[in-house]
Protein backbone atom coordinates (compact mmCIF):
# COMPACT_ATOMS: atom_id res chain seq x y z
CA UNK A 1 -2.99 -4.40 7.68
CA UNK A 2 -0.42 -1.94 7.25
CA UNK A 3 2.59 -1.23 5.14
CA UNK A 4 5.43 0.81 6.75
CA UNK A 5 9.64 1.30 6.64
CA UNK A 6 10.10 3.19 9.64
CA UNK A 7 11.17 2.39 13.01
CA UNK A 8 9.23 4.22 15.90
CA UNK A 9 9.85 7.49 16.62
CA UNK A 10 12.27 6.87 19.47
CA UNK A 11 15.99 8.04 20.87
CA UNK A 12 18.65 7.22 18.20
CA UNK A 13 20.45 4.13 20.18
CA UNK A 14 16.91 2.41 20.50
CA UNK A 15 15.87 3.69 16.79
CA UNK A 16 19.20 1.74 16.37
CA UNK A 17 18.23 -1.26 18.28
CA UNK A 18 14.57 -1.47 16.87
CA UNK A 19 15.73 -1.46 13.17
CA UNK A 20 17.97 -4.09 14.32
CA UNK A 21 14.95 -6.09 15.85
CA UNK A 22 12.83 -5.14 12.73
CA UNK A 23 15.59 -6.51 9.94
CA UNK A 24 16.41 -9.50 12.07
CA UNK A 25 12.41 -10.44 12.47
CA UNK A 26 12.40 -9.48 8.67
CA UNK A 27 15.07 -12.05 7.39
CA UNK A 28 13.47 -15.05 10.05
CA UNK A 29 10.44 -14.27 8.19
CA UNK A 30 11.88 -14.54 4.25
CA UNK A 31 13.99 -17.69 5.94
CA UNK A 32 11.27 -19.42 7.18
CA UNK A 33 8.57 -18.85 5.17
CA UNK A 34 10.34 -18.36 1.62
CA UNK A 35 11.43 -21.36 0.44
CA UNK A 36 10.92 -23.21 -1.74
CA UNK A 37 10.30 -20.26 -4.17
CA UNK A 38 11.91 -17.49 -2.45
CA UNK A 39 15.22 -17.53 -0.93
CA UNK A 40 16.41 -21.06 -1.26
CA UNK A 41 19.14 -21.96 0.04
CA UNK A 42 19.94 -18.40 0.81
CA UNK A 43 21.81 -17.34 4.21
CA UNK A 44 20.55 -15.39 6.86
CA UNK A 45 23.04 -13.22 5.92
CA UNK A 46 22.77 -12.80 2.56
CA UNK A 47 18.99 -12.35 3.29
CA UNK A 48 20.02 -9.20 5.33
CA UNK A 49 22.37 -7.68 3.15
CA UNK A 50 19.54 -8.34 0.22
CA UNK A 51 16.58 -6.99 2.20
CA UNK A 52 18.72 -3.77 3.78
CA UNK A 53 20.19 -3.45 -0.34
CA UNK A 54 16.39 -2.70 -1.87
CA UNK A 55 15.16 -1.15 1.78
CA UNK A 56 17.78 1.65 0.78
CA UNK A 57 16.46 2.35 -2.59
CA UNK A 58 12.88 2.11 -1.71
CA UNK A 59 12.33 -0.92 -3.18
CA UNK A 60 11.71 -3.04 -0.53
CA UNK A 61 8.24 -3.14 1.20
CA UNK A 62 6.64 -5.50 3.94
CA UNK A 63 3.23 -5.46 5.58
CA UNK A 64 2.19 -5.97 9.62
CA UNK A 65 -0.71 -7.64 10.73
CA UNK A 66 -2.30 -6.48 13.80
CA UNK A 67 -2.88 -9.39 16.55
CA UNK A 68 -4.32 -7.44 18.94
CA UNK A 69 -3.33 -5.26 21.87
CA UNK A 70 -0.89 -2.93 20.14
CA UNK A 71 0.87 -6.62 18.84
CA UNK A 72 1.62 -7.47 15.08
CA UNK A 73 3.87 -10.02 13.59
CA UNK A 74 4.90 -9.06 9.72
CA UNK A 75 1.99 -10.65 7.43
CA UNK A 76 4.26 -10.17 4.01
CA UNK A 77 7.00 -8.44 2.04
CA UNK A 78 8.39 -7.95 -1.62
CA UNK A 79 10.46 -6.50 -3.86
CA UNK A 80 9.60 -4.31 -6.93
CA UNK A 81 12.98 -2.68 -8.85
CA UNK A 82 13.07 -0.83 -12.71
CA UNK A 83 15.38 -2.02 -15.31
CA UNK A 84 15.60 -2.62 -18.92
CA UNK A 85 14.09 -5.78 -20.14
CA UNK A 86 15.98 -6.63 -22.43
CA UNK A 87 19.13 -6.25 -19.79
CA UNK A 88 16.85 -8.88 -17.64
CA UNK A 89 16.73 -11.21 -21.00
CA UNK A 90 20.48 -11.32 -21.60
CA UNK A 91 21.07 -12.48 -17.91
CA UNK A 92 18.43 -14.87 -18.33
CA UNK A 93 19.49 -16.08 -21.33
CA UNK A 94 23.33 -16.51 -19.88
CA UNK A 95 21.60 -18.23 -17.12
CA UNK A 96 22.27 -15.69 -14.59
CA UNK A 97 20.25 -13.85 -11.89
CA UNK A 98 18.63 -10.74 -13.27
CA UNK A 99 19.55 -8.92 -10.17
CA UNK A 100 23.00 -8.12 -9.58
CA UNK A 101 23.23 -5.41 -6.81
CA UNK A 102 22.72 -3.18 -9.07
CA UNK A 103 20.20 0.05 -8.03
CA UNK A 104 16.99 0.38 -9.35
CA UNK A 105 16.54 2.61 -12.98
CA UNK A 106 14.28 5.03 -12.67
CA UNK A 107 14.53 5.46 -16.55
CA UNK A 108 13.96 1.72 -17.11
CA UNK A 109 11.34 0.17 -19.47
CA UNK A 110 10.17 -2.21 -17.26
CA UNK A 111 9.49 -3.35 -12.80
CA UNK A 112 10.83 -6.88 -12.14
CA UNK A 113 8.71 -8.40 -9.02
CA UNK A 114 10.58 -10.79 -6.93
CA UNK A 115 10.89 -12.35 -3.42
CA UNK A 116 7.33 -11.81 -2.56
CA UNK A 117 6.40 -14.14 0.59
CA UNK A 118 2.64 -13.73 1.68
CA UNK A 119 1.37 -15.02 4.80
CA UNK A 120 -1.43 -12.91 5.69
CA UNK A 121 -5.00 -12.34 3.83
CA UNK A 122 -4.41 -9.24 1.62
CA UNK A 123 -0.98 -9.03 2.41
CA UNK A 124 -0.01 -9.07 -1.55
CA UNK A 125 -2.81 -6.47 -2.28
CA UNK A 126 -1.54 -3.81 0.31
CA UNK A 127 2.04 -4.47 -1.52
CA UNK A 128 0.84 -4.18 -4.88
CA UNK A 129 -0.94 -0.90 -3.36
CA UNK A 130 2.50 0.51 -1.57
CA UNK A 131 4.46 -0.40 -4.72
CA UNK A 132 2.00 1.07 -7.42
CA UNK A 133 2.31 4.47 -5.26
CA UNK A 134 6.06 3.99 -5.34
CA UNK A 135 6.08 3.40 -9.13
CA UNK A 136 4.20 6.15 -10.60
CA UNK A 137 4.18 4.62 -13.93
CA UNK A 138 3.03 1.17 -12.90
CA UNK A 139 -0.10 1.11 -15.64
CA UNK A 140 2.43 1.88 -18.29
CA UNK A 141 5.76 -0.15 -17.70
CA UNK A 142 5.88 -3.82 -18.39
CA UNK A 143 6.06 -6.19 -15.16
CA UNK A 144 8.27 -9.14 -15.40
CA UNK A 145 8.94 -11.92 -12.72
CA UNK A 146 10.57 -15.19 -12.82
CA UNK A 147 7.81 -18.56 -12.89
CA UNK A 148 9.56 -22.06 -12.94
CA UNK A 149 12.95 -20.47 -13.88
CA UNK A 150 10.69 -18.69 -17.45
CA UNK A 151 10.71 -15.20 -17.48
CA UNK A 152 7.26 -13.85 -17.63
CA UNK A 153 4.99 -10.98 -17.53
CA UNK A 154 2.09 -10.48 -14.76
């Protein structure tokens, strides 16, 4: 299994056309197999502008299965993004979403984990591998998520 961002190395109108493929196979996935945790009641569109939103910053990651004669169907994906805790706690608290749009803080105390959707074996240990690369101080920074609505460190 495999973790990658990139589309293949190909002319720019089917780089194009292949991201295109890649996002739209990307939100199907999160659609169909996120709910009831992960993307509830979330459009297909909202899904893309969400997914394309944290693939920009680097904060969005997804893993490939291999099926077999050069074949793979995606096997999981999740995000990872830095903020200030106690800005997560407020929203909370206000009963809002702790993401906003807003980009990731590299000078942030904390990594909030959210969205993951796992369908292959060791498809959340290759993410927790990409994203610990991507985070440098991973060991050190607090890691929040959301569990039944209660904000809660992993």
């Amino acid at each position: 299994m495999t973790e990658t961002l990139q589309t293949p190395a190909v002319d720019a109108p089917d780089r194009e056309t292949a991201a295109a493929a890649l996002l739209a196979q990307l939100v199907a996935y999160c659609h169909r197999h996120g709910p009831p945790h992960c993307y509830r009641d979330w459009t297909a569109r909202t899904i893309e502008a969400y997914i394309l939103h944290h693939m920009r910053q680097g904060t969005f990651a997804w893993v490939k299965r291999e099926t077999g004669e050069g074949r793979w169907k995606i096997g999981g994906c999740g995000i990872v993004w830095q903020g200030n805790e106690r800005f997560i706690r407020a929203r909370i608290k206000l009963g809002l979403a702790p993401f906003h749009w807003q980009p990731t803080d590299r000078h942030g105390d904390c990594l909030f984990l959210e969205e993951f959707v796992c369908t292959a074996p060791g498809a959340l240990r290759t993410l927790a591998r990409c994203f610990k690369t991507r985070f440098p101080r991973w060991r050190e920074l607090k890691r929040l998520t959301l569990k039944k609505e209660r904000l809660v460190y992993v």
